[in-house]
N, C-alpha and C. Protein backbone atom coordinates (compact mmCIF):
# COMPACT_ATOMS: atom_id res chain seq x y z
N UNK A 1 95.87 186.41 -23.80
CA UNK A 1 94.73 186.84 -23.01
C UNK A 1 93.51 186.00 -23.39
N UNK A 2 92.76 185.73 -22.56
CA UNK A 2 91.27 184.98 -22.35
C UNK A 2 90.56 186.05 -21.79
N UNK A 3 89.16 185.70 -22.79
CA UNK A 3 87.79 186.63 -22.29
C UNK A 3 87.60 185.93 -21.14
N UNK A 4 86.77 186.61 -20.45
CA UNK A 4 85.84 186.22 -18.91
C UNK A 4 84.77 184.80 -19.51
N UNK A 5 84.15 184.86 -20.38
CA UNK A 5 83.58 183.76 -20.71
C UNK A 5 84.34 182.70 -21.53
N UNK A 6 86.00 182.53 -21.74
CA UNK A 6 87.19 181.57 -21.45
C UNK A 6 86.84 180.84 -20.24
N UNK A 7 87.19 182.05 -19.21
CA UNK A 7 87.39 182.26 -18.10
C UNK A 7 86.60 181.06 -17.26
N UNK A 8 84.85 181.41 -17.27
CA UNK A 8 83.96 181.11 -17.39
C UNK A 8 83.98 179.34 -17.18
N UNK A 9 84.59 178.76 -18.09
CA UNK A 9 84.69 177.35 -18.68
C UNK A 9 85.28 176.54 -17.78
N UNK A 10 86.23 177.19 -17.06
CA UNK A 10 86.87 176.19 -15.97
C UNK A 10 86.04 176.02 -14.97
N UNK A 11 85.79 174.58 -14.31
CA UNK A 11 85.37 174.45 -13.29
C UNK A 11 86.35 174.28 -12.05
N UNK A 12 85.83 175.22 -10.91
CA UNK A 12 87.03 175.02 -10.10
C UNK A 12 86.18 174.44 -8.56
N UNK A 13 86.65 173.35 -8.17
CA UNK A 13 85.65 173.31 -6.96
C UNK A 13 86.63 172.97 -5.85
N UNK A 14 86.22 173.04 -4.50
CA UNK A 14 86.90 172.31 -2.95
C UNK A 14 86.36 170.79 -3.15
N UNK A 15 87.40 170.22 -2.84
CA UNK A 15 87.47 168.97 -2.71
C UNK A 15 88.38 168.24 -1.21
N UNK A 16 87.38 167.20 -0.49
CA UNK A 16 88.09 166.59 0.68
C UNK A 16 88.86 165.56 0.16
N UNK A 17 90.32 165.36 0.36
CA UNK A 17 91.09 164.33 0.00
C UNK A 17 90.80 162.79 1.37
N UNK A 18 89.89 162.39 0.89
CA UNK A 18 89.88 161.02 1.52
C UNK A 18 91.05 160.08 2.35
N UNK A 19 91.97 159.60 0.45
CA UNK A 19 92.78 159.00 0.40
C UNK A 19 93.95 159.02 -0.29
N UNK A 20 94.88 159.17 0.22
CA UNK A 20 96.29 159.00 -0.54
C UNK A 20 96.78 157.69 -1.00
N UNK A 21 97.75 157.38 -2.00
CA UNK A 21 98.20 156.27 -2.04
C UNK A 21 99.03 156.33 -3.12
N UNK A 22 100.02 155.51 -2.76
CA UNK A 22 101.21 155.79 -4.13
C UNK A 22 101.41 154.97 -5.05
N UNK A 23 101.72 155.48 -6.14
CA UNK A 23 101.72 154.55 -7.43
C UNK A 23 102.99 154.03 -7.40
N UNK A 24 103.04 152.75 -8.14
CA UNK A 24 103.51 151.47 -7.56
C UNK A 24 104.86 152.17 -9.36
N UNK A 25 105.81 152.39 -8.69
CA UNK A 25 106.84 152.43 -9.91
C UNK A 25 106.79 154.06 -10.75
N UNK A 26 106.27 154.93 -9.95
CA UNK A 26 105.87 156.41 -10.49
C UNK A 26 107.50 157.16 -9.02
N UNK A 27 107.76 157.95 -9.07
CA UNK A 27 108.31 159.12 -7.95
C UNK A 27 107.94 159.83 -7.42
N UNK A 28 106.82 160.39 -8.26
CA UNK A 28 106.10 161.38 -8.84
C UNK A 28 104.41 161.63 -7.99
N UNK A 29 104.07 160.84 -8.51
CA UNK A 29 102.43 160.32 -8.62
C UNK A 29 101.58 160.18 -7.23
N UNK A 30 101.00 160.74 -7.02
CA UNK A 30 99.85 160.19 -6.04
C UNK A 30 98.67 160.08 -6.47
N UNK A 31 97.81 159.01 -5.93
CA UNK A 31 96.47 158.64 -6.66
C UNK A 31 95.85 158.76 -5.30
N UNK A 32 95.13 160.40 -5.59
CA UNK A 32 94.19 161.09 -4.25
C UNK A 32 92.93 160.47 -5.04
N UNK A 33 91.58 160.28 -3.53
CA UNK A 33 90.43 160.01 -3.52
C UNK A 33 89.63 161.15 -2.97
N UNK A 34 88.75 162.05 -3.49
CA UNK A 34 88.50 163.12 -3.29
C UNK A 34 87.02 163.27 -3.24
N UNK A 35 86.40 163.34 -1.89
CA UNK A 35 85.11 163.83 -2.12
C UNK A 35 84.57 165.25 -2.33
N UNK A 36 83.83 165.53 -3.52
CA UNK A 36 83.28 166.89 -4.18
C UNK A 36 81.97 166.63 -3.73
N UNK A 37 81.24 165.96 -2.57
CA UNK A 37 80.01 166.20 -2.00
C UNK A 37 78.95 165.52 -2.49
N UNK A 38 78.85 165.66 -3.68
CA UNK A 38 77.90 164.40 -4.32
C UNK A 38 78.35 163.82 -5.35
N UNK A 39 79.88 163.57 -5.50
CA UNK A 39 80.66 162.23 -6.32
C UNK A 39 81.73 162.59 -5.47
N UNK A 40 82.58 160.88 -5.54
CA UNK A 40 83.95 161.18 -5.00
C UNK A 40 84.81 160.48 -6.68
N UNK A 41 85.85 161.39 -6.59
CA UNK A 41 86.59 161.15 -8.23
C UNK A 41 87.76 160.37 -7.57
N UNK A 42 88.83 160.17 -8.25
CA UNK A 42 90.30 159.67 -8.17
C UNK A 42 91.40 161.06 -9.21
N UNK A 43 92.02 161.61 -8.62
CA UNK A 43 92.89 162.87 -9.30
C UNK A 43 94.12 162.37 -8.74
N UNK A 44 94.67 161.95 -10.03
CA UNK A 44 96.36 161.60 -10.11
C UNK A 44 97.54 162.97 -10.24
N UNK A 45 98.04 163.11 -9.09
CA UNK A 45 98.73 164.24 -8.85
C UNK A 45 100.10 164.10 -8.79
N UNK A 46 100.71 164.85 -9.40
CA UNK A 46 102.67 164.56 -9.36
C UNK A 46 103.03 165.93 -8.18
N UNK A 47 102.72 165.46 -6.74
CA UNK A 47 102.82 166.12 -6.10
C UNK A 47 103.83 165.18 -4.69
N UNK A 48 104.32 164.36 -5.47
CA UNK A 48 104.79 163.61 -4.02
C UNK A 48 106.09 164.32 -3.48
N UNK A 49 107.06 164.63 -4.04
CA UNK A 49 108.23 164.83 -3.88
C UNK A 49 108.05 166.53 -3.10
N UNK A 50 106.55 166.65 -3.25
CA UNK A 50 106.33 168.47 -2.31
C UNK A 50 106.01 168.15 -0.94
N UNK A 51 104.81 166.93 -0.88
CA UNK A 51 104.47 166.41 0.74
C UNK A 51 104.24 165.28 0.57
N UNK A 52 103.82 164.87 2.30
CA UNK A 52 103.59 163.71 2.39
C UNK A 52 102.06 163.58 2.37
N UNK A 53 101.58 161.93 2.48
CA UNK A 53 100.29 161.77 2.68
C UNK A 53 99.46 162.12 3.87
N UNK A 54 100.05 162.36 4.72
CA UNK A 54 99.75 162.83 6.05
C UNK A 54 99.26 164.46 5.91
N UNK A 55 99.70 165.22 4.91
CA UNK A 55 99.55 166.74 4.80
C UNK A 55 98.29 166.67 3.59
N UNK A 56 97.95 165.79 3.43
CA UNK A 56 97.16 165.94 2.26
C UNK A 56 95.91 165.19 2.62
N UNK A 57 96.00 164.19 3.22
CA UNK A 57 94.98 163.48 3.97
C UNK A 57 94.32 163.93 4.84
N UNK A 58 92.65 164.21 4.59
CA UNK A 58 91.73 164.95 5.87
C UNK A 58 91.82 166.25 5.54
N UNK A 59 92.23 166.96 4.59
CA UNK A 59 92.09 168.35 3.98
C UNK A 59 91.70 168.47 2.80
N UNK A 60 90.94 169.74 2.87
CA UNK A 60 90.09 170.23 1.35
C UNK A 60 91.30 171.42 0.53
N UNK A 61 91.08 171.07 -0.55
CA UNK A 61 91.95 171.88 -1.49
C UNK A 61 91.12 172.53 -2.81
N UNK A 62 91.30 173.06 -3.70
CA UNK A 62 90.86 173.53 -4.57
C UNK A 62 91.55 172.53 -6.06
N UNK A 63 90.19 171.87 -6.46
CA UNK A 63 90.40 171.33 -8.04
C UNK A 63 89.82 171.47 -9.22
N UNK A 64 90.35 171.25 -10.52
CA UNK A 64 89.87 171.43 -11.51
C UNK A 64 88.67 170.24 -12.10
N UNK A 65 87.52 170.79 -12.37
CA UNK A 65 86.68 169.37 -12.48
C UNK A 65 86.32 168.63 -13.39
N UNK A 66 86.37 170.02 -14.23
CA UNK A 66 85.83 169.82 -15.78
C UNK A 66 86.74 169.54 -16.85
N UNK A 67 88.12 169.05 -16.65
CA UNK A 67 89.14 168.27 -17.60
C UNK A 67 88.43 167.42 -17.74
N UNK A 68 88.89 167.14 -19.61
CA UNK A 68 88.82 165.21 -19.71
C UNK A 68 89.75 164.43 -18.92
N UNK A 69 89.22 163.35 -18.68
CA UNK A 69 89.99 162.66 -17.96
C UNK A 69 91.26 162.32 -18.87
N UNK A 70 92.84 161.53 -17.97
CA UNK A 70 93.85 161.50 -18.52
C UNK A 70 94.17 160.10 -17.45
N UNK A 71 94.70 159.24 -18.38
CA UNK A 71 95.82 158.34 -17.87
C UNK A 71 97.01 158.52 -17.60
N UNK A 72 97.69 158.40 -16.55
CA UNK A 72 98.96 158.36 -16.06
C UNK A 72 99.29 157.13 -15.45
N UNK A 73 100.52 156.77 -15.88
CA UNK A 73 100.76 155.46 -15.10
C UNK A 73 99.71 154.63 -14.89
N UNK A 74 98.84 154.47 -15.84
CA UNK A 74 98.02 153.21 -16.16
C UNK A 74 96.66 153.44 -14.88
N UNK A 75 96.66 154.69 -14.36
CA UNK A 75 96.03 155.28 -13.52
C UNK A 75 94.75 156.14 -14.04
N UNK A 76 93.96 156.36 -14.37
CA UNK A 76 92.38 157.45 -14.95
C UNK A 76 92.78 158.49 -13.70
N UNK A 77 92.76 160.12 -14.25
CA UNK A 77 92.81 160.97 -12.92
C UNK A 77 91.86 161.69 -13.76
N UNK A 78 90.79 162.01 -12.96
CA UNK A 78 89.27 163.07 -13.30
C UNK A 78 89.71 164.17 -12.94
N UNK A 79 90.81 164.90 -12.78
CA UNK A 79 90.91 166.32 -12.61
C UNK A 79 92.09 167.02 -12.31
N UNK A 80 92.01 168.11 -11.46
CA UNK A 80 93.43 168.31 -11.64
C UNK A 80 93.60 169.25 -10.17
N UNK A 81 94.43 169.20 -9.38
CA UNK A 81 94.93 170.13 -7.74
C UNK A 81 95.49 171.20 -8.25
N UNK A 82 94.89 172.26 -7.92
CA UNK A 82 95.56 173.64 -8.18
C UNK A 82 96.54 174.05 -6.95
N UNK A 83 98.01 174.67 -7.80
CA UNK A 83 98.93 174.63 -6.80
C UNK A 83 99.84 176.56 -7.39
N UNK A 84 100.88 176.59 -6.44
CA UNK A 84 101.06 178.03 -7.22
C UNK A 84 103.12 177.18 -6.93
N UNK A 85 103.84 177.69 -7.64
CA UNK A 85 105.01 177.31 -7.55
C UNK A 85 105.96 178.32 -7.54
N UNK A 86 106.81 178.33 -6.79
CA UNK A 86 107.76 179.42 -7.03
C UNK A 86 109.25 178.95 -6.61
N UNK A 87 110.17 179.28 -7.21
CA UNK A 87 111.33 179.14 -7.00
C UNK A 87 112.06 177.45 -6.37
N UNK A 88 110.88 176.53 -6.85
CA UNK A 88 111.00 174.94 -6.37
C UNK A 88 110.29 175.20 -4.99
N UNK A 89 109.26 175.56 -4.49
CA UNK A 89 108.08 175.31 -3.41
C UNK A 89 107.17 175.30 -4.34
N UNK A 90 106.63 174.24 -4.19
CA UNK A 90 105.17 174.19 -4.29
C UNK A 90 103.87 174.20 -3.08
N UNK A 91 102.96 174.87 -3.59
CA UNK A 91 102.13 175.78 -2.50
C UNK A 91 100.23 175.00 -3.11
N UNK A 92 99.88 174.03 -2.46
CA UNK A 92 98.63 173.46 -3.02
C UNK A 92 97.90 174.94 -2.43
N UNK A 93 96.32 174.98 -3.25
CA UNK A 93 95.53 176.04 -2.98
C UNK A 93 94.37 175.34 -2.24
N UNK A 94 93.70 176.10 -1.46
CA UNK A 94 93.09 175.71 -0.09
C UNK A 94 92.16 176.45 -0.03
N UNK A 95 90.77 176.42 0.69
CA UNK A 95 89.97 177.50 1.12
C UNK A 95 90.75 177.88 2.55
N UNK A 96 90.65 178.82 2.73
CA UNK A 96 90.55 179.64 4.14
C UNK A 96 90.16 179.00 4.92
N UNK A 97 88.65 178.56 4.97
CA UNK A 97 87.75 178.47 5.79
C UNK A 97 86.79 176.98 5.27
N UNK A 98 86.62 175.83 6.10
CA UNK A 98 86.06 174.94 5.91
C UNK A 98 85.03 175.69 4.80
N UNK A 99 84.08 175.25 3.91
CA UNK A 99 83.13 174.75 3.30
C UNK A 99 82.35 174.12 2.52
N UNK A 100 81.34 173.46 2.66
CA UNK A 100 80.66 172.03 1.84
C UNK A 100 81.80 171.67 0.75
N UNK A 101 81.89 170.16 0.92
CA UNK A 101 82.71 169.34 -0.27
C UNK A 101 82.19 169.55 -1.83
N UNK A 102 82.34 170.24 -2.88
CA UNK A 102 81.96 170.72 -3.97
C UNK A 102 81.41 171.69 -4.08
N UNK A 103 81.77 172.77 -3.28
CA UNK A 103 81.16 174.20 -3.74
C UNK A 103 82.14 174.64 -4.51
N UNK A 104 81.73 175.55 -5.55
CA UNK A 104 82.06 175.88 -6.55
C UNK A 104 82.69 177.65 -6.52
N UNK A 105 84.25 177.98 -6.72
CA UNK A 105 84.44 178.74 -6.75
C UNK A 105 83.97 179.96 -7.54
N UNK A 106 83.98 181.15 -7.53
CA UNK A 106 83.54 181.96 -8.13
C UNK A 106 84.13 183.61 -8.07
């Protein structure tokens, strides 16, 4: 268990995926371009083998902001796509409803 001010620490924001593109020798890997409204980051996601770039491209999703950054495949990813998994589906998390690129969940 985590207190509410754990809790607190994560940053979770909507982010527009720009750009897809696949890493060159990964299965795995996509290197999304993501605008959060007033920065756009790069978040290296092992989400390929769930969709394509076409389902991910031109839609806002929900990400993590406030990780240190991590190398993968010789790649920097600033954050992280929140997804829910069950039984081998994976399910990316989404707002409902369009709003501003980096608003901040709560």
């Amino acid at each position: 268990m985590i207190s509410i001010d754990d809790f607190k620490k994560v940053e979770l924001r909507v982010g527009f995926v720009e750009s897809v593109e696949e890493i060159k020798g990964s299965k795995k890997l996509y290197k999304l371009k993501v605008n959060f409204g007033e920065e756009t980051r790069q978040i290296v996601s092992g989400i390929k083998e769930y969709y394509n770039p076409e389902e991910l491209q031109g839609k806002q999703f929900v990400f993590v902001t406030n990780l240190e950054p991590a190398k993968l495949m010789g790649e920097i990813s600033e954050g992280m796509i929140l997804a829910a998994v069950d039984k081998g589906i994976l399910s990316l998390i989404k707002p409902e409803k369009n709003v501003s690129n980096g608003t901040k969940l709560s």
